[in-house]
N, C-alpha and C. Protein backbone atom coordinates (compact mmCIF):
# COMPACT_ATOMS: atom_id res chain seq x y z
N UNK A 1 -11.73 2.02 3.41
CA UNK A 1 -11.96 0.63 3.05
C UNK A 1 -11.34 0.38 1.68
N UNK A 2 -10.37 -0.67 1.46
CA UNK A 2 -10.01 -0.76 0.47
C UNK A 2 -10.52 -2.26 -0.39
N UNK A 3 -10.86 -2.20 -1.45
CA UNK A 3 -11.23 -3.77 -1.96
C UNK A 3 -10.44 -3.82 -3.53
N UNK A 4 -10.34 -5.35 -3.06
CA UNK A 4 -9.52 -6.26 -4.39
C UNK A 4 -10.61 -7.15 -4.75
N UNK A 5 -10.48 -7.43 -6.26
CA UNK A 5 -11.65 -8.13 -6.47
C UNK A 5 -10.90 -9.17 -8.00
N UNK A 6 -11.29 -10.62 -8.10
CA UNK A 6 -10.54 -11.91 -8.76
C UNK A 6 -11.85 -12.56 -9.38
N UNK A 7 -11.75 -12.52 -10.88
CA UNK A 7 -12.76 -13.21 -11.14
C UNK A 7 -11.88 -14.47 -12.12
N UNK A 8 -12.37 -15.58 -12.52
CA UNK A 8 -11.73 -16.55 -13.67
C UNK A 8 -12.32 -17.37 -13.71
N UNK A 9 -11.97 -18.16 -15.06
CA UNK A 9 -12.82 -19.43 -15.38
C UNK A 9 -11.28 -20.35 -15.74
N UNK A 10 -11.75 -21.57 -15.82
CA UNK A 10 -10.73 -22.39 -16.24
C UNK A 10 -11.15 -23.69 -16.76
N UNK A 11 -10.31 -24.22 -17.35
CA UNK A 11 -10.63 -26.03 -17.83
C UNK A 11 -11.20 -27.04 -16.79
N UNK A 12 -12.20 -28.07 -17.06
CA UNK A 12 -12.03 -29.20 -15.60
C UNK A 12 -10.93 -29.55 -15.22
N UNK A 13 -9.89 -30.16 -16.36
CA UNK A 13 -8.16 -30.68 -16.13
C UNK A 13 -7.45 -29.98 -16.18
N UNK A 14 -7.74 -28.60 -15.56
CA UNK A 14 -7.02 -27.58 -14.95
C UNK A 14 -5.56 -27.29 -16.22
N UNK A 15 -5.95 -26.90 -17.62
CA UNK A 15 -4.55 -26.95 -18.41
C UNK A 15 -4.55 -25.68 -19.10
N UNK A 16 -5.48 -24.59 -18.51
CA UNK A 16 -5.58 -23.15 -18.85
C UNK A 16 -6.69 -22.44 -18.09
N UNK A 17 -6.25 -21.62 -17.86
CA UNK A 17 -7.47 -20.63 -17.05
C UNK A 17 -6.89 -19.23 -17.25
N UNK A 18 -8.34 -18.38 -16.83
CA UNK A 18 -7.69 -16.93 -17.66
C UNK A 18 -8.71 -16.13 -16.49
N UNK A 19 -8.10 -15.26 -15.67
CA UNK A 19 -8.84 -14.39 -14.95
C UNK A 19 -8.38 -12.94 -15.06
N UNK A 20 -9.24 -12.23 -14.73
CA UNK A 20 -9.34 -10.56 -14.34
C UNK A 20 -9.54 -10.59 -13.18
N UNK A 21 -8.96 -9.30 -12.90
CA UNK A 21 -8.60 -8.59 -11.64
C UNK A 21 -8.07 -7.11 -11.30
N UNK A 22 -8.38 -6.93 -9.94
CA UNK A 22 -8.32 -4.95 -9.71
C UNK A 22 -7.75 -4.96 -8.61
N UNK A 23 -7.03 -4.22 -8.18
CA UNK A 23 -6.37 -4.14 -6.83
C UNK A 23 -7.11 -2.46 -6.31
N UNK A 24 -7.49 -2.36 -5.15
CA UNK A 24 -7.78 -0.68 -4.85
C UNK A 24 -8.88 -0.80 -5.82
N UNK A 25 -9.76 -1.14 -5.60
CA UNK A 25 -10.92 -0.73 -6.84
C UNK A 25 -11.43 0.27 -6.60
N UNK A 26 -11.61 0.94 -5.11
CA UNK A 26 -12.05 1.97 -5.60
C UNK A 26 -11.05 3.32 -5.09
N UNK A 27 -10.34 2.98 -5.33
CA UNK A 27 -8.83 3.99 -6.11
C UNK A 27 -8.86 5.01 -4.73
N UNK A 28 -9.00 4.10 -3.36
CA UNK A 28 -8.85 5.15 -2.44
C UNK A 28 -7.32 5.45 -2.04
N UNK A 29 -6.78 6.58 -1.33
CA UNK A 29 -5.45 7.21 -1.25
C UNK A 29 -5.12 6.61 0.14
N UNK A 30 -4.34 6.28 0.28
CA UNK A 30 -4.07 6.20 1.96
C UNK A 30 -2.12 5.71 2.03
N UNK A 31 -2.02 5.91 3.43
CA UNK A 31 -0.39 5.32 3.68
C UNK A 31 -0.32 4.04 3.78
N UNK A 32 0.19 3.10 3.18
CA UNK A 32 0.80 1.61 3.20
C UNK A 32 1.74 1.86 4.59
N UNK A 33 2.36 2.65 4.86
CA UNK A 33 3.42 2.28 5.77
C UNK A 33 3.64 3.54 5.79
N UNK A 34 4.08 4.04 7.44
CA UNK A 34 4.64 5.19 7.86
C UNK A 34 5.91 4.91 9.12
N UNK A 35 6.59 5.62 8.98
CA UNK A 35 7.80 5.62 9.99
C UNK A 35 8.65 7.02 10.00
N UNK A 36 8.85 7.01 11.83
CA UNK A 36 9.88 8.10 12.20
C UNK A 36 10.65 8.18 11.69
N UNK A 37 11.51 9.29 11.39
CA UNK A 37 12.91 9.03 11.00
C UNK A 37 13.52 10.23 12.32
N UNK A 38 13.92 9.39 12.94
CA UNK A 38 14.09 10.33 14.49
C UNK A 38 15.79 11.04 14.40
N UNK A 39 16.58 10.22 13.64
CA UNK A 39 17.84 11.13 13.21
C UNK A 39 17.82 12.46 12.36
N UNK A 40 16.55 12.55 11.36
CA UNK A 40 16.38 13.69 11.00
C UNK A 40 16.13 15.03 11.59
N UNK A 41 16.19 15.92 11.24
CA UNK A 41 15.40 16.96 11.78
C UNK A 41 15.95 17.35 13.64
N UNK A 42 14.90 18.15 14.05
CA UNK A 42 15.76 18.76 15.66
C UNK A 42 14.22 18.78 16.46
N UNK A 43 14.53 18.75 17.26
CA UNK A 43 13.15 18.86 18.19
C UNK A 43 12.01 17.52 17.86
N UNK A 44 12.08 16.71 18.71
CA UNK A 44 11.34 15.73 18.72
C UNK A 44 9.83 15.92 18.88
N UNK A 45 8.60 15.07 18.51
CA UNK A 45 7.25 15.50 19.58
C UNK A 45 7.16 15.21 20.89
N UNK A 46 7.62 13.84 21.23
CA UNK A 46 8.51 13.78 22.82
C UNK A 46 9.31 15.19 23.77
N UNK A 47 10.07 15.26 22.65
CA UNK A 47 10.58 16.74 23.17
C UNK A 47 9.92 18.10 23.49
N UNK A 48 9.19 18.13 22.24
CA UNK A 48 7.93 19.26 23.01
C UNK A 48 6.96 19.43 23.81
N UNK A 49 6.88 18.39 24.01
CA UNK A 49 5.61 17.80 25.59
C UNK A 49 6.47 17.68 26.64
N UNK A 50 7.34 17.30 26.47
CA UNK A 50 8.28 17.50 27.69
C UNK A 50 8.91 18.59 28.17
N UNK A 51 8.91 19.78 27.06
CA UNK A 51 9.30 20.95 27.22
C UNK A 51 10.44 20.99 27.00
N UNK A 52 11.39 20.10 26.56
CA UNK A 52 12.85 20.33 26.05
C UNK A 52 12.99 20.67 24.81
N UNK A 53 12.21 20.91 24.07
CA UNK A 53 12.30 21.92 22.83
C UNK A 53 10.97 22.75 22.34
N UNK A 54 11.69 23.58 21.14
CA UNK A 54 10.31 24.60 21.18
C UNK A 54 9.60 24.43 20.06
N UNK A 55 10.35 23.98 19.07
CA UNK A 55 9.50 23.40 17.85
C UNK A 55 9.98 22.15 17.56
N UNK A 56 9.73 21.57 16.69
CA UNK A 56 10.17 20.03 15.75
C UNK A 56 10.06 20.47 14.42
N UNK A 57 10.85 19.59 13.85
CA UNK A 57 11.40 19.52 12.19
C UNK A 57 11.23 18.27 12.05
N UNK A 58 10.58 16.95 13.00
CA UNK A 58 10.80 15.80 13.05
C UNK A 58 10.04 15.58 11.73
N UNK A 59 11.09 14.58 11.12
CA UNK A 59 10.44 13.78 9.89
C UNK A 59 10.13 12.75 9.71
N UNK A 60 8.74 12.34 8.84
CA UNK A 60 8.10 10.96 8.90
C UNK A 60 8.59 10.56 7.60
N UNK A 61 8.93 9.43 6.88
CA UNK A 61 8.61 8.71 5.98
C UNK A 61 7.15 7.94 5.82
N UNK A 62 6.56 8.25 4.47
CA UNK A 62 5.26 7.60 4.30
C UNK A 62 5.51 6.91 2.86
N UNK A 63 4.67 5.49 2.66
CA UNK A 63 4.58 4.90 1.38
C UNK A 63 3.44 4.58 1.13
N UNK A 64 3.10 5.46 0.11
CA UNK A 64 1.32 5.61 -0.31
C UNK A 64 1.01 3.89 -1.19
N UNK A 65 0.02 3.84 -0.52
CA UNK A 65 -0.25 2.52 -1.83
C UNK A 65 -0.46 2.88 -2.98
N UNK A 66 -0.65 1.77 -3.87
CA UNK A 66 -0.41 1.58 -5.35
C UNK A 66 -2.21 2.35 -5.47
N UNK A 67 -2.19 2.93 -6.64
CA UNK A 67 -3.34 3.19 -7.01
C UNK A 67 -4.15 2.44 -8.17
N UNK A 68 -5.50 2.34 -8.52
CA UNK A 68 -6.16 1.14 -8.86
C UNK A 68 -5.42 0.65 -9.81
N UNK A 69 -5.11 -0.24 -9.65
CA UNK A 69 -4.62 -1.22 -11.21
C UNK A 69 -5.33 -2.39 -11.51
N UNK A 70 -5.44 -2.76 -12.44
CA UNK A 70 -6.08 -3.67 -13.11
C UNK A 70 -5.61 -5.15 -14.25
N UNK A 71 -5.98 -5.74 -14.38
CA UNK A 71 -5.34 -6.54 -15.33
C UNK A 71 -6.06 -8.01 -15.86
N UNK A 72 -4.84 -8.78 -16.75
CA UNK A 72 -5.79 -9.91 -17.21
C UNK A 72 -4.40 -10.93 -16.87
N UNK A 73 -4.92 -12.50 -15.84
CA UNK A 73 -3.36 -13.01 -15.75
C UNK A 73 -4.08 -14.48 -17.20
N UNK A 74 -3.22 -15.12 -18.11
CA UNK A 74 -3.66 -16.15 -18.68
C UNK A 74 -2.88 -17.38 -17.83
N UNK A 75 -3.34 -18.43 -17.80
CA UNK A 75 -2.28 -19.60 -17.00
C UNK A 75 -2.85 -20.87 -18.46
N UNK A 76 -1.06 -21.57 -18.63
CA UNK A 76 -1.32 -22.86 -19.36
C UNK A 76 -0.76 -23.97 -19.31
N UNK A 77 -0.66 -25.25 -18.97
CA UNK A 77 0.25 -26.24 -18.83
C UNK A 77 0.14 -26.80 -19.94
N UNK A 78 1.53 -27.49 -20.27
CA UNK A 78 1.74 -28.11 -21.80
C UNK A 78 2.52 -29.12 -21.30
């Protein structure tokens, strides 16, 4: 489970506001995105269930998410 969390206050005539904020608050690890890369490597997992090869080298690409970050945004119209 991952949570983001936005807090802020601002003017009634909306001409500054200033919030905090956390992305991943609680700084868990996981893959954003994974994919085959089926040109790499020799022996598919297809291939070994099918019995046309005897091992795999098949390679995944993975992109871990960002880990907790935090911050302060200010906003002002003039």
């Amino acid at each position: 489970m991952f949570m983001d969390a936005k807090a802020g206050v601002g003017s009634s005539d909306q001409r500054w506001a200033a919030e905090v904020w956390v992305r991943n608050a609680l700084n868990k690890s996981a893959m954003q995105l994974v994919a085959d890369a089926p040109l790499q490597g020799s022996g598919t997992t297809r291939a070994i269930t099918q019995g046309l090869a005897a091992s795999s080298t098949q390679l995944y690409a993975g992109l871990p998410i960002e880990p907790r970050t935090f911050g302060v945004t200010l906003r002002a119209k003039f």
